[in-house]
N, C-alpha and C. Protein backbone atom coordinates (compact mmCIF):
# COMPACT_ATOMS: atom_id res chain seq x y z
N UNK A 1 4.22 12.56 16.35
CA UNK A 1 4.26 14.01 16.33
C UNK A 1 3.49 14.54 15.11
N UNK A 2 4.07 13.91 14.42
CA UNK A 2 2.81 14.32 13.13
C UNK A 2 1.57 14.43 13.01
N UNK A 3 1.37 13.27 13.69
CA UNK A 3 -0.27 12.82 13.44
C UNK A 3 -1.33 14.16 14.37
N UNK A 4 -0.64 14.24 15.85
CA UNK A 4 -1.14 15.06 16.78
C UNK A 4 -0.74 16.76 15.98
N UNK A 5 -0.25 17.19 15.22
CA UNK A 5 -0.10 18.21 14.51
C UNK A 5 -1.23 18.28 13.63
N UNK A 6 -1.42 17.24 12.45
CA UNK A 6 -2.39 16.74 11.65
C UNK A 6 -3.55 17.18 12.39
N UNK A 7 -3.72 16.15 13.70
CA UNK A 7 -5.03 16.79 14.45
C UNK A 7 -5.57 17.84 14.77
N UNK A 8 -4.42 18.74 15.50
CA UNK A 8 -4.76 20.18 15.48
C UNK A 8 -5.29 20.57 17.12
N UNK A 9 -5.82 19.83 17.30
CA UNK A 9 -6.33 19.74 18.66
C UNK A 9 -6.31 18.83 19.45
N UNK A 10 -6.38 18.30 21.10
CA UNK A 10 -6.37 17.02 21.73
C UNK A 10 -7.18 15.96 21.05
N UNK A 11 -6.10 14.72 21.10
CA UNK A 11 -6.30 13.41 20.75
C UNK A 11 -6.36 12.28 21.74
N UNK A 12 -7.14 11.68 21.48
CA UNK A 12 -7.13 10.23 22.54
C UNK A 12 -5.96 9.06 21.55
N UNK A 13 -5.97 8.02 22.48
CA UNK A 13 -5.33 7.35 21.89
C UNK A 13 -5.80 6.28 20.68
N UNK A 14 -6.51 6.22 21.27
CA UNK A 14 -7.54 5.41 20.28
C UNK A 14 -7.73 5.69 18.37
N UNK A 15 -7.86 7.16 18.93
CA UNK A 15 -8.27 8.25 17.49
C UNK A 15 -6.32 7.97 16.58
N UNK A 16 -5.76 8.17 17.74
CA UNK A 16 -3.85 7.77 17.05
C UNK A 16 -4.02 6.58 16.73
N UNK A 17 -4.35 5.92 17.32
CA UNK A 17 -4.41 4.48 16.59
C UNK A 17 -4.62 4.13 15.62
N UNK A 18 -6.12 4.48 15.39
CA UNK A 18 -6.59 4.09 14.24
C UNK A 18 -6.34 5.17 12.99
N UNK A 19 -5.76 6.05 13.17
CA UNK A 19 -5.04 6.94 12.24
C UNK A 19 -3.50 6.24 11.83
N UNK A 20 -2.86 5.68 12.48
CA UNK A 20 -1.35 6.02 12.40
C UNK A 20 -1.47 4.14 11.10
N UNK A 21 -0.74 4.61 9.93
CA UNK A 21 -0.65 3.64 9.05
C UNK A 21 0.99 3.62 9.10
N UNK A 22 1.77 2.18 9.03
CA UNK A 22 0.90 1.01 9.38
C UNK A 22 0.83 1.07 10.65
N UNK A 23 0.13 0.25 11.29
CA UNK A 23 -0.60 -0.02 12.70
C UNK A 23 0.69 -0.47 14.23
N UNK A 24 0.50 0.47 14.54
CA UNK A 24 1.42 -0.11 16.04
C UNK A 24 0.56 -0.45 17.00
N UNK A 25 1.60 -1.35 17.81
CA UNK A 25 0.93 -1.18 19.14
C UNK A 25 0.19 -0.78 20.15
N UNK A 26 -0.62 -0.71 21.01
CA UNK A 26 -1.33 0.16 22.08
C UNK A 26 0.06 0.11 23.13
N UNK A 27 0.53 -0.34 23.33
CA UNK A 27 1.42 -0.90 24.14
C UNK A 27 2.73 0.47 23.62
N UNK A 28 2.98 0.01 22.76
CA UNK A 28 4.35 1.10 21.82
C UNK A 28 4.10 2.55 21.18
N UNK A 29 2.61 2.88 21.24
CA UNK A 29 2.10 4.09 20.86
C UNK A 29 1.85 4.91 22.23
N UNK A 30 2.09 4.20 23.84
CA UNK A 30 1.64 4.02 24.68
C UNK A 30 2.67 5.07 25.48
N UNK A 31 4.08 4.23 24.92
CA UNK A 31 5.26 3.97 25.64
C UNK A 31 6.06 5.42 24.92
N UNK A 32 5.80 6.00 23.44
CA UNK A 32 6.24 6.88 22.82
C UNK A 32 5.89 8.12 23.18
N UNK A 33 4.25 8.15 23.42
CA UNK A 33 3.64 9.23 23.89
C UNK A 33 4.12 10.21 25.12
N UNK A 34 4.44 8.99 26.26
CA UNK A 34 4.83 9.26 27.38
C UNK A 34 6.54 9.70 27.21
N UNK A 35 7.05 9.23 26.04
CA UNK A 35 8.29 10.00 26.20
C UNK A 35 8.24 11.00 25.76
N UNK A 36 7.72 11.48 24.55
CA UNK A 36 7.48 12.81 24.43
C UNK A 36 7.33 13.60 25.44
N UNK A 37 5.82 12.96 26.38
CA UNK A 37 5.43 14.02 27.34
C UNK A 37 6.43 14.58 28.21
N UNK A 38 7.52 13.46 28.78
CA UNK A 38 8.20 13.32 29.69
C UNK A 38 9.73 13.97 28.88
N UNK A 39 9.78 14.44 27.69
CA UNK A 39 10.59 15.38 27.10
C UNK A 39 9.41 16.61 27.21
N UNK A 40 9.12 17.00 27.36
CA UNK A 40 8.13 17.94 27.08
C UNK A 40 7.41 18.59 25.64
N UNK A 41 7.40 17.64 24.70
CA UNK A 41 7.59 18.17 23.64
C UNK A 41 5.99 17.62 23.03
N UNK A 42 5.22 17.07 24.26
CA UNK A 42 3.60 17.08 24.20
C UNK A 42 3.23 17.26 25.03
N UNK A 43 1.57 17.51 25.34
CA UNK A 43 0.85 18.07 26.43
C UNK A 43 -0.10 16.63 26.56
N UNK A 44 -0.43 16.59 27.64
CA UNK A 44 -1.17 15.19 28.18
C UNK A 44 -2.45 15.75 28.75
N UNK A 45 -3.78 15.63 28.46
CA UNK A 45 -4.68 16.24 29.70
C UNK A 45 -5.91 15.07 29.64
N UNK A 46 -5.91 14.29 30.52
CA UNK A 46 -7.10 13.31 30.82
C UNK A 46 -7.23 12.27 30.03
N UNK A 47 -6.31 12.04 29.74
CA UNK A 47 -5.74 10.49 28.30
C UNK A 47 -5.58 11.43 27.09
N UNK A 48 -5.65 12.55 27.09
CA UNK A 48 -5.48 12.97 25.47
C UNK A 48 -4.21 13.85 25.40
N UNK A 49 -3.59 13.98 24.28
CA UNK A 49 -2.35 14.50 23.77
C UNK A 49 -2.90 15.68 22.53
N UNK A 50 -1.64 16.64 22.63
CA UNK A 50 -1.63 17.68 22.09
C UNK A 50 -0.14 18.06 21.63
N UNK A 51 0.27 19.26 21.04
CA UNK A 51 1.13 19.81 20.98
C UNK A 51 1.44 21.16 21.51
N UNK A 52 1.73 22.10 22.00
CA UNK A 52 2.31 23.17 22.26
C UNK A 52 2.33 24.34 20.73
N UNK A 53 1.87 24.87 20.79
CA UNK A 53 1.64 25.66 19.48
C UNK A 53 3.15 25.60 18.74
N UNK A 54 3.90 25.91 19.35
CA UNK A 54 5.26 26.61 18.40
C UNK A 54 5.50 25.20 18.17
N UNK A 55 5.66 24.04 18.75
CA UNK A 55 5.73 22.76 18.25
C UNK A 55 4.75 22.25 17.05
N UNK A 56 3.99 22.61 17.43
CA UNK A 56 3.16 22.38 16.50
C UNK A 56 2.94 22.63 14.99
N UNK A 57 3.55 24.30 14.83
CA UNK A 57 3.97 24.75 13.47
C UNK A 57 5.31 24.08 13.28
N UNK A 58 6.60 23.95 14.33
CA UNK A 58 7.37 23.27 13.22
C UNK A 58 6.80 22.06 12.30
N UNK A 59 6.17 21.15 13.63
CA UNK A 59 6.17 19.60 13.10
C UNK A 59 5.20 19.66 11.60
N UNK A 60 4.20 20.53 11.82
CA UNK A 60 3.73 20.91 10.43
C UNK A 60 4.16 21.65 9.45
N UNK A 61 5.06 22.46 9.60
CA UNK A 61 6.01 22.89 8.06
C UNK A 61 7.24 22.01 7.82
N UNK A 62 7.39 21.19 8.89
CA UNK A 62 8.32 19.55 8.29
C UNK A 62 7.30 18.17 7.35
N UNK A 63 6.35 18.57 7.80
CA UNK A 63 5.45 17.67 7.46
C UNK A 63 5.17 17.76 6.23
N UNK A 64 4.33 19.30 5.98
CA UNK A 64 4.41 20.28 4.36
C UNK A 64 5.33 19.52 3.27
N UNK A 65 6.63 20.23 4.28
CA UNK A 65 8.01 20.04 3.34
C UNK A 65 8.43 18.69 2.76
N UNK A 66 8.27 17.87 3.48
CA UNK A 66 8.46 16.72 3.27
C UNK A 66 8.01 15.99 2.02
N UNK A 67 6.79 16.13 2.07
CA UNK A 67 5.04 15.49 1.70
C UNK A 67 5.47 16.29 0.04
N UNK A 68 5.66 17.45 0.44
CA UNK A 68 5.85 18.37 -0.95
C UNK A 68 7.23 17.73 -1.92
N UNK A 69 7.99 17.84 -1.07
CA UNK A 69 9.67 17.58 -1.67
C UNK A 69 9.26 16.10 -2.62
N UNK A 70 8.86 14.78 -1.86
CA UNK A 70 8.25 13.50 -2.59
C UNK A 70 7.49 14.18 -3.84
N UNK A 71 6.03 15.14 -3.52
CA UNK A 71 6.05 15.06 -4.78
C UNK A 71 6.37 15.77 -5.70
N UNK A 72 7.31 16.23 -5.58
CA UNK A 72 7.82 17.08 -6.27
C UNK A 72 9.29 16.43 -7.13
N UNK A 73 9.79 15.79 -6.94
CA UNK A 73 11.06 14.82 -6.95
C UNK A 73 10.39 14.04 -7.43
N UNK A 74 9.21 13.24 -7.46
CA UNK A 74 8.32 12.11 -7.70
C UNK A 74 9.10 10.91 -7.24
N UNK A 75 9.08 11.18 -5.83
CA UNK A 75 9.71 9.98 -5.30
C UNK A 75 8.87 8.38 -5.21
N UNK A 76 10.06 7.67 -5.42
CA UNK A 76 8.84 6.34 -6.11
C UNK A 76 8.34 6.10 -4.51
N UNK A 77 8.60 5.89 -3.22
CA UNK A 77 8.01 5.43 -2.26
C UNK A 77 6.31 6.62 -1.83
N UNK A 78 6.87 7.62 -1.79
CA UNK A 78 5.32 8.58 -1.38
C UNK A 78 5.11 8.21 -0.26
N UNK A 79 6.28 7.69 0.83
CA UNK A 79 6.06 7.37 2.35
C UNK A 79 5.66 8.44 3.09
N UNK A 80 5.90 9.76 3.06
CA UNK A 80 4.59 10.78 3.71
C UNK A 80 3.22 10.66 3.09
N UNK A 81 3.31 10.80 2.15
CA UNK A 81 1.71 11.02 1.24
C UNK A 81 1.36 10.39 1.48
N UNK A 82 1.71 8.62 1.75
CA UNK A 82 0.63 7.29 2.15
C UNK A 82 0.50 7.38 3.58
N UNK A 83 0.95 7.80 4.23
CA UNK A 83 1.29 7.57 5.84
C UNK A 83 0.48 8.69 6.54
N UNK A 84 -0.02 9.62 6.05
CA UNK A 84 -0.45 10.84 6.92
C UNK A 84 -1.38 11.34 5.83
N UNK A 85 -2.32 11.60 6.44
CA UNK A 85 -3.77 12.71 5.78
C UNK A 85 -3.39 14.09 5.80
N UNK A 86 -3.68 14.43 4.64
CA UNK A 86 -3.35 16.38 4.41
C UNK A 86 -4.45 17.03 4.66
N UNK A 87 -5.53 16.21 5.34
CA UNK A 87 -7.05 16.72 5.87
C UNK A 87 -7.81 14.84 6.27
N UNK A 88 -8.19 15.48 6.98
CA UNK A 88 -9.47 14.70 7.79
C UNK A 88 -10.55 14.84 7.65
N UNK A 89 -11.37 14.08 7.20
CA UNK A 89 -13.18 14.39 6.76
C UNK A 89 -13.69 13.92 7.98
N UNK A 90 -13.12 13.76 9.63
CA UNK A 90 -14.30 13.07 10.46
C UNK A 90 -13.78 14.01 11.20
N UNK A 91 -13.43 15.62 11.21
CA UNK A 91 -13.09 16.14 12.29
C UNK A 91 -14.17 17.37 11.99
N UNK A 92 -14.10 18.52 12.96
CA UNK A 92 -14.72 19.56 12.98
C UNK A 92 -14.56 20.63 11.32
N UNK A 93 -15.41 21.43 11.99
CA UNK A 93 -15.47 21.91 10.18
C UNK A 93 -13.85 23.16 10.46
N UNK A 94 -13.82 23.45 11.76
CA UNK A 94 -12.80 24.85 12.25
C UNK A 94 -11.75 23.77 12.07
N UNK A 95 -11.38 22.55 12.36
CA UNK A 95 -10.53 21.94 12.13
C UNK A 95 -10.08 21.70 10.58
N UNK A 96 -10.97 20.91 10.12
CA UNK A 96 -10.54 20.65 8.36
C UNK A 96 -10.24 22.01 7.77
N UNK A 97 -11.17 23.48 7.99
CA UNK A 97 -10.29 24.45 7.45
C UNK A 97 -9.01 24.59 8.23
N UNK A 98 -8.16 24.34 9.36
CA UNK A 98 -6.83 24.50 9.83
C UNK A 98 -6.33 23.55 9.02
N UNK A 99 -6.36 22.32 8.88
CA UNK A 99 -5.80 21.71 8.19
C UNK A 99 -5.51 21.93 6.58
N UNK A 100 -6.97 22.39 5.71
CA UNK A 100 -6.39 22.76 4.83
C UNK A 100 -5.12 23.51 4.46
N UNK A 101 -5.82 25.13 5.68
CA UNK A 101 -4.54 26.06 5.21
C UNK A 101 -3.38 25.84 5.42
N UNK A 102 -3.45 24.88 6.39
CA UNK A 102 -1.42 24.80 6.89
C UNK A 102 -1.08 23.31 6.89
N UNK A 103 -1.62 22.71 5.79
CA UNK A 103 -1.37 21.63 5.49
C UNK A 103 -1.52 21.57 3.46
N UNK A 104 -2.93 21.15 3.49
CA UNK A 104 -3.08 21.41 1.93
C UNK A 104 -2.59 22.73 0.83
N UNK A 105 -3.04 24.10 1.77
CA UNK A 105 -2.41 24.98 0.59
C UNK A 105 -0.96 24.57 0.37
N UNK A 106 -0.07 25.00 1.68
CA UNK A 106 1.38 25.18 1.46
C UNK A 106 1.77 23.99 0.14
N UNK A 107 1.21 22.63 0.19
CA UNK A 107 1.57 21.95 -0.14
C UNK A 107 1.30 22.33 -2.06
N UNK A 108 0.01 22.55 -1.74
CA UNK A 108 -0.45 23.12 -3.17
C UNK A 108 0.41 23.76 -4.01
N UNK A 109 0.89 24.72 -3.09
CA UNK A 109 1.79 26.05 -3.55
C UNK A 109 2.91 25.46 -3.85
N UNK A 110 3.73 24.89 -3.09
CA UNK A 110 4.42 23.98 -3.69
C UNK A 110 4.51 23.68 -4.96
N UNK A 111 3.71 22.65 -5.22
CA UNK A 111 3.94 21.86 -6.50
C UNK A 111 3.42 23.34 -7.22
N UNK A 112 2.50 23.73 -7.42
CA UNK A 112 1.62 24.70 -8.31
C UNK A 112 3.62 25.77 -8.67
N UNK A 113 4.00 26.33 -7.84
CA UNK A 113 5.35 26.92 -8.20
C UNK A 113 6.29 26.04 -9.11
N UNK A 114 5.89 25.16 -8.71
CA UNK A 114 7.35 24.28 -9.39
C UNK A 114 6.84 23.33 -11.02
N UNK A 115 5.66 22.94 -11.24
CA UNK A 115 5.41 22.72 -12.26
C UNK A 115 4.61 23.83 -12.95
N UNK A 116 4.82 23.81 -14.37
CA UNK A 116 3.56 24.61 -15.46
C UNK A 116 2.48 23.59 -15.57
N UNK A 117 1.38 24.54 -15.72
CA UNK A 117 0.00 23.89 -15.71
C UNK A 117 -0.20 22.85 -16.57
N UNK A 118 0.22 22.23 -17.90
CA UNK A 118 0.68 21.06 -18.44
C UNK A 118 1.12 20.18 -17.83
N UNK A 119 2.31 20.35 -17.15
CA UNK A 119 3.38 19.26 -16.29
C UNK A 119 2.61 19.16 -15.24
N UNK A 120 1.76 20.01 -14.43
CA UNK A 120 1.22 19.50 -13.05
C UNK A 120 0.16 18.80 -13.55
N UNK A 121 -0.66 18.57 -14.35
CA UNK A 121 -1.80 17.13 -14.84
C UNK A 121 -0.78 16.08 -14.99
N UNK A 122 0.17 16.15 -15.79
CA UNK A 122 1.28 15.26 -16.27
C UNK A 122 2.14 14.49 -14.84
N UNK A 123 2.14 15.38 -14.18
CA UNK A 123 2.59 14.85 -12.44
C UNK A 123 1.79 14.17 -11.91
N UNK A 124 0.11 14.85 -11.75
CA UNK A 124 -0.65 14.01 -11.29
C UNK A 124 -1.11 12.79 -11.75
N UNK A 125 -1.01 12.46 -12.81
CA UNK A 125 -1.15 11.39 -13.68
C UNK A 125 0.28 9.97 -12.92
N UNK A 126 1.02 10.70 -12.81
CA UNK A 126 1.88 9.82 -12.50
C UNK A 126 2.05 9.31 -11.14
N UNK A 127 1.88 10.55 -10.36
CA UNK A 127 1.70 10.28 -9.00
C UNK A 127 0.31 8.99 -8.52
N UNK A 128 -0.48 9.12 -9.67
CA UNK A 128 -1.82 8.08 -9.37
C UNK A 128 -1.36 6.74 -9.87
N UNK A 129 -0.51 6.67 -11.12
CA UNK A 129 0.23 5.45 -11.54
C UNK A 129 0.67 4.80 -10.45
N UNK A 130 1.90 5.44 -9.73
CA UNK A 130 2.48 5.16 -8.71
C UNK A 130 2.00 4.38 -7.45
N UNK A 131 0.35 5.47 -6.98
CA UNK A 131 0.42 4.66 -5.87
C UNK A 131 -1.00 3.44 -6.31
N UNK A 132 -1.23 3.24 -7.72
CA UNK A 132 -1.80 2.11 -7.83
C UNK A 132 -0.98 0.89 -7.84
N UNK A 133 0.59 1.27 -7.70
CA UNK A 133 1.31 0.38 -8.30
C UNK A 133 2.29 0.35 -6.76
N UNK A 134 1.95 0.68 -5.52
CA UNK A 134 2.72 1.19 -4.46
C UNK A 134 2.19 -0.78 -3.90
N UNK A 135 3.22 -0.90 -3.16
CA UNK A 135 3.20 -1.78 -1.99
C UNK A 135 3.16 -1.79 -0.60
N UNK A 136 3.14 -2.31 0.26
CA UNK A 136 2.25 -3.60 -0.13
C UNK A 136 0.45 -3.63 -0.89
N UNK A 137 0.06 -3.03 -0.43
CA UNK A 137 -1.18 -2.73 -1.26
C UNK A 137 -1.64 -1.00 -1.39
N UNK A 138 -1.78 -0.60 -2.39
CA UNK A 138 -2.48 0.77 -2.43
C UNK A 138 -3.74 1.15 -1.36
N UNK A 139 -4.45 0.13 -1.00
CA UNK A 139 -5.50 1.27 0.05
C UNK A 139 -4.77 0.86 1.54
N UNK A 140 -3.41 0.80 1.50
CA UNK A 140 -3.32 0.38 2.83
C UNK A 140 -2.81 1.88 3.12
N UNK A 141 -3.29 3.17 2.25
CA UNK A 141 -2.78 4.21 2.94
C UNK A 141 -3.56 5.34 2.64
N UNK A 142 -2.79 6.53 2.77
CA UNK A 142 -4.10 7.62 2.52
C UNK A 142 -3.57 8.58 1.29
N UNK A 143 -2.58 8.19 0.37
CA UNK A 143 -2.64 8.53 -1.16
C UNK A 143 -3.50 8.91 -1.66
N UNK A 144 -4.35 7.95 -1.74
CA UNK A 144 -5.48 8.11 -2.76
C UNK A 144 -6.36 9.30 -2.57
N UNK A 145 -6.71 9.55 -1.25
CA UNK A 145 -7.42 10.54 -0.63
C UNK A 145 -6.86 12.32 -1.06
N UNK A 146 -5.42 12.05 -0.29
CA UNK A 146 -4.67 12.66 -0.52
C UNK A 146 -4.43 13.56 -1.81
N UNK A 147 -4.56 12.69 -3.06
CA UNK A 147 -4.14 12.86 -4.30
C UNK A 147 -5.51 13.36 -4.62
N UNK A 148 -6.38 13.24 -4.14
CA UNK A 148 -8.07 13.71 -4.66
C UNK A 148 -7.93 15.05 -4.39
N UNK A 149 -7.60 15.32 -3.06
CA UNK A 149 -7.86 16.49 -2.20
C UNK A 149 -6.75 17.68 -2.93
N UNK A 150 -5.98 16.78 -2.94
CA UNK A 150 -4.86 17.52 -3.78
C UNK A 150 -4.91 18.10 -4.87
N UNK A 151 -5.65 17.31 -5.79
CA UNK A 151 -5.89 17.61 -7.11
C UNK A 151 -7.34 18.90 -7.04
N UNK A 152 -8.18 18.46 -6.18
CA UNK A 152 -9.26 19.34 -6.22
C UNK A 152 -8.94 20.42 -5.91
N UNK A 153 -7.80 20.83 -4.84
CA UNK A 153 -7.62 22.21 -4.26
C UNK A 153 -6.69 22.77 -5.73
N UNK A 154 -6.14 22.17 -6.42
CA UNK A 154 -5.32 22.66 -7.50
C UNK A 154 -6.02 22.66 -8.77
N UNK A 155 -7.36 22.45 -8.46
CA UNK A 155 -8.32 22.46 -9.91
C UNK A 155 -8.12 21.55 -10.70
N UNK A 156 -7.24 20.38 -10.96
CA UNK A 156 -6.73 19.76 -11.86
C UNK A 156 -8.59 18.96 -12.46
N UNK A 157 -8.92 18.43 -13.48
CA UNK A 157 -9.82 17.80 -14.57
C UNK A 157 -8.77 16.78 -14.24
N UNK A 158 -10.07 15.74 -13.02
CA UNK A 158 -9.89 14.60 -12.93
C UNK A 158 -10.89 13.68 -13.90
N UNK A 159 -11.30 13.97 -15.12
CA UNK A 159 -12.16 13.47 -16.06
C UNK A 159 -11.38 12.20 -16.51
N UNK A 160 -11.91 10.85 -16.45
CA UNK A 160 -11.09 9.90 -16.74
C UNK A 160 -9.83 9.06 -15.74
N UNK A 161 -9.78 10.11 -14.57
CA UNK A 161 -8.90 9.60 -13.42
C UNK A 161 -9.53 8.45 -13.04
N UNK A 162 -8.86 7.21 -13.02
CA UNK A 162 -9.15 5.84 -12.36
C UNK A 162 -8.53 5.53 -11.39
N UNK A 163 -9.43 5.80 -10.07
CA UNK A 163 -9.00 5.75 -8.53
C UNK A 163 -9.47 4.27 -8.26
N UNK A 164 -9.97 3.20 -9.22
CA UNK A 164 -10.19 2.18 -8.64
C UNK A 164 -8.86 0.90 -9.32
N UNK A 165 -8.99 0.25 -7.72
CA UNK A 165 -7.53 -0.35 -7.39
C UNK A 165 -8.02 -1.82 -8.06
């Protein structure tokens, strides 16, 4: 549900696949889809999946919330932040701006409310500690990306940031 929110628009399966970290089945990504559909709580048209708009904003202001609450708490796992992209660089340009706004700002706003401009470098600093230090391996997710995109939309002076693992 996430991921097809994330997307924004119809997905094949293929494109879920190779998005969804860590890696399932064709078989079990197969078998999930179709229950959704068969709850109605996705749209199916010619192998590809979607969401229903009003579905679609919840699963993305759970998603927000979530993603935000970790870093905000500085939760040591960051199991949303590694697991799901807060933007996509291989999609349309009308897409990556949907994604920003109802994915990256909210999230922005977030943290930007809850820390002072001191403490949010001081967060991000830590949040990069973290997922160099995350298991099983740091690029087995989309943190890093994440934490770029993140930092850039919040202006943070990544001067000296060491993104290499």
């Amino acid at each position: 549900m996430y991921w097809l929110a994330i997307d924004r628009e119809w997905t094949n399966l293929s494109d879920l696949l190779s998005d969804i970290i860590p890696s399932v089945s064709k078989g079990k990504l197969l078998e999930a889809l179709e229950s959704l559909h068969w709850r109605s709580l996705i749209e199916k048209k010619s192998g590809s999946y979607s969401q229903q708009p009003v579905v679609m904003e919840y699963v993305t202001d759970r998603l927000t919330e979530q993603i935000s609450l970790e870093l905000i708490e500085g939760s040591s796992a960051l199991h949303y932040f590694q697991r799901y992209a807060l933007m996509k660089t291989t999609v349309k340009d009308c897409v990556r701006e949907s994604q920003i706004r109802l994915i990256l700002v909210p999230i922005a706003q977030q943290v930007r409310i809850t820390f002072s401009p001191n403490r949010l470098q001081q967060q991000f600093q830590t949040l990069l500690t973290q997922l160099r230090s995350s298991s099983p391996s740091p690029l087995s997710g989309y943190g890093g990306g994440n934490l770029i995109n993140l930092a850039s939309h919040l202006e943070l002076d990544l001067t000296g940031a060491d993104f290499l693992i």
